[in-house]
C-alpha atoms as a PDB file:
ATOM      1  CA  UNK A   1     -10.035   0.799  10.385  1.00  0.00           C
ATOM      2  CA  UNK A   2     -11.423  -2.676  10.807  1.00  0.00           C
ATOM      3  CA  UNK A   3     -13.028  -4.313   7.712  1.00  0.00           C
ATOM      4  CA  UNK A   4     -15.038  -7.206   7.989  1.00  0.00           C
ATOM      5  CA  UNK A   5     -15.895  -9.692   5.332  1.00  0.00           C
ATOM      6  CA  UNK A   6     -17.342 -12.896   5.315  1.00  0.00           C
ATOM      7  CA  UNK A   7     -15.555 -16.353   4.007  1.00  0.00           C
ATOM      8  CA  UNK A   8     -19.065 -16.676   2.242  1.00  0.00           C
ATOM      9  CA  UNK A   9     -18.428 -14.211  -0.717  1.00  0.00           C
ATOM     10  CA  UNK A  10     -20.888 -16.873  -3.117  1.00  0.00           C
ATOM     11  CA  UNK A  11     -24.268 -16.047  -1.196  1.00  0.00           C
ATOM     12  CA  UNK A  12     -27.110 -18.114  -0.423  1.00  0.00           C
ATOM     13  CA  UNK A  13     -28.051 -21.745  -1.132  1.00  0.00           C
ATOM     14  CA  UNK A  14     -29.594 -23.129  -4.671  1.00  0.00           C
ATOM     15  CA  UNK A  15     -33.033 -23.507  -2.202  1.00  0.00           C
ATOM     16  CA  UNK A  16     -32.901 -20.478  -0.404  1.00  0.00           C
ATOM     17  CA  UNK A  17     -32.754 -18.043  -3.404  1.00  0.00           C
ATOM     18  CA  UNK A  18     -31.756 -17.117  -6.461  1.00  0.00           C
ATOM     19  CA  UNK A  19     -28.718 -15.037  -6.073  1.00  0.00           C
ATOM     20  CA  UNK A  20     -26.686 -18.640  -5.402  1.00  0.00           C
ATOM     21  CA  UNK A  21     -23.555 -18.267  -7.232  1.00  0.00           C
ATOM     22  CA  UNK A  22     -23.579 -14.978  -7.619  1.00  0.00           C
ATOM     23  CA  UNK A  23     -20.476 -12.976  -6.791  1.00  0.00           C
ATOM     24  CA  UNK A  24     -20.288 -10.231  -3.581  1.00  0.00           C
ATOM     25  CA  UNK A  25     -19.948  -6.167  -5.140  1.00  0.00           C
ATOM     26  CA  UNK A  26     -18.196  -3.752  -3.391  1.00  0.00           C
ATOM     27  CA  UNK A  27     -20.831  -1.680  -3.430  1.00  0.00           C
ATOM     28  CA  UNK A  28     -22.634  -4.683  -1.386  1.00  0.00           C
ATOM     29  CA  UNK A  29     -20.619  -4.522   1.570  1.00  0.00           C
ATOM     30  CA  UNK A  30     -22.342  -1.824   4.460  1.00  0.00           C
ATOM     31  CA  UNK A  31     -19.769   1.114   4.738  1.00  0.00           C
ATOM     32  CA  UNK A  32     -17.886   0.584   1.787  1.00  0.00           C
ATOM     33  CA  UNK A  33     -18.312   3.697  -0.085  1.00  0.00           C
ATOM     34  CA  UNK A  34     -16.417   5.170   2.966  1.00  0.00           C
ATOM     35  CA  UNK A  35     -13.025   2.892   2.261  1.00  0.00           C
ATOM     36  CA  UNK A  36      -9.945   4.696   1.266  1.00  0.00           C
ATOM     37  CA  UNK A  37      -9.093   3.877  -2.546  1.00  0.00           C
ATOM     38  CA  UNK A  38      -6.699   1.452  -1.724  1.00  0.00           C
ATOM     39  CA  UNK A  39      -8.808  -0.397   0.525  1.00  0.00           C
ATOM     40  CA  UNK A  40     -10.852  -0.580  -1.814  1.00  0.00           C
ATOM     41  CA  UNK A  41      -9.052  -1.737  -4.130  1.00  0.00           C
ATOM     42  CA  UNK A  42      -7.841  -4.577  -2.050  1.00  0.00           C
ATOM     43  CA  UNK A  43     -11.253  -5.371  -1.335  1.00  0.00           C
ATOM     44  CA  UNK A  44     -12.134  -5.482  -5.322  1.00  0.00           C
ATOM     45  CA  UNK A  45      -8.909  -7.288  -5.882  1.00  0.00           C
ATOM     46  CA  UNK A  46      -9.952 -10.164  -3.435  1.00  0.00           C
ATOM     47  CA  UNK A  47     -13.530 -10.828  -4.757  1.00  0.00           C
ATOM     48  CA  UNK A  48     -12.724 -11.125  -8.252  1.00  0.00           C
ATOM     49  CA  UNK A  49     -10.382 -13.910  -7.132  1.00  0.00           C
ATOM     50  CA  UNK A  50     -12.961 -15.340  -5.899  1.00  0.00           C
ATOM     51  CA  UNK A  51     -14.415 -15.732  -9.464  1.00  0.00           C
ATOM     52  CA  UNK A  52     -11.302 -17.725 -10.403  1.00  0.00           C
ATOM     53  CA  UNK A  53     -12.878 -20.849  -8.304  1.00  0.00           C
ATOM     54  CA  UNK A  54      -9.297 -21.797  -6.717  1.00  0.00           C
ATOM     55  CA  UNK A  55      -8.168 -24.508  -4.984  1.00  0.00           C
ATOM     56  CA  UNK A  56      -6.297 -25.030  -2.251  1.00  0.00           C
ATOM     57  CA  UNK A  57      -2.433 -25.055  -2.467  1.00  0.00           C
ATOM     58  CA  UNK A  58      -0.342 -25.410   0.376  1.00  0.00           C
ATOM     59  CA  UNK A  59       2.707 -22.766   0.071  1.00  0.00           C
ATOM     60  CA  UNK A  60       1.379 -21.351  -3.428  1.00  0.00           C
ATOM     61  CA  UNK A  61       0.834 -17.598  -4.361  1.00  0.00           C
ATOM     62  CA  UNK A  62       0.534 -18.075  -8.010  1.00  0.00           C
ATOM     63  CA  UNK A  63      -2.575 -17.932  -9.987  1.00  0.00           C
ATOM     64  CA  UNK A  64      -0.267 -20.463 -12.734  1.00  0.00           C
ATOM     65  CA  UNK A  65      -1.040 -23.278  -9.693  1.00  0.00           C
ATOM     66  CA  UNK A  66      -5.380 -23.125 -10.051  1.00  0.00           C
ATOM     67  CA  UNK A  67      -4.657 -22.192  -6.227  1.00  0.00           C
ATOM     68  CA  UNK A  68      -3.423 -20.787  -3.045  1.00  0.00           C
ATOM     69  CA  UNK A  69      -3.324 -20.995   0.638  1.00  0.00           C
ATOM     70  CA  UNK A  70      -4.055 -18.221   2.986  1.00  0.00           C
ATOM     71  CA  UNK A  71      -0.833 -16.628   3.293  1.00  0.00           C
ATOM     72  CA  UNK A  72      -0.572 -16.572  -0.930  1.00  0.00           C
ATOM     73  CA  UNK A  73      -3.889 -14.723  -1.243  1.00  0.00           C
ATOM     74  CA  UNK A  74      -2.658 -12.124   1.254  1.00  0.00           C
ATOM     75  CA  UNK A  75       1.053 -11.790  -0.621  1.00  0.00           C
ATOM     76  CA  UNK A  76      -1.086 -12.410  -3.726  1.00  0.00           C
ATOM     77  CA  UNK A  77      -3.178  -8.770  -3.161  1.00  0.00           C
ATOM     78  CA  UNK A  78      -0.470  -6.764  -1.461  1.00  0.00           C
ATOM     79  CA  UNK A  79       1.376  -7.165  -4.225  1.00  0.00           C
ATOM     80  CA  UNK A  80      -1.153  -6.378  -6.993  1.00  0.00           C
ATOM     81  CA  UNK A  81      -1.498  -2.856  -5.058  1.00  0.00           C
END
């Protein structure tokens, strides 16, 4: 199964509407509802991160560090599961 999701998870501009700032649901994303439970999960894991408004860390997985690089959000929600 291949899931898609966009970097963008904050939607829209402040001009183009007024959902700017507001955070992607699950239930947003097309096909979703068809997801096993621990993709799911994962998914649900990864966009209330996003809510956290994290930097960038180079070689960081821990929340303690107000960021993380790519690799440390992946660890970061495998291991949450």
């Amino acid at each position: 199964m291949t899931i898609a999701i966009s970097t963008g998870v904050v939607r829209g501009t402040e001009e183009q509407d007024e959902s700017f700032g507001q955070k992607l649901k699950l239930a947003e994303i097309s096909g979703s509802e068809s997801y096993s439970p621990d993709v799911r999960k994962i998914i649900d894991l990864g966009l209330n991160l996003t809510a956290k408004n994290l930097g960038y860390k180079i070689n960081s997985a821990d929340l303690g560090r107000r960021g993380m690089d790519s690799s440390g959000v992946v660890y970061y929600l495998l291991s949450q599961c």
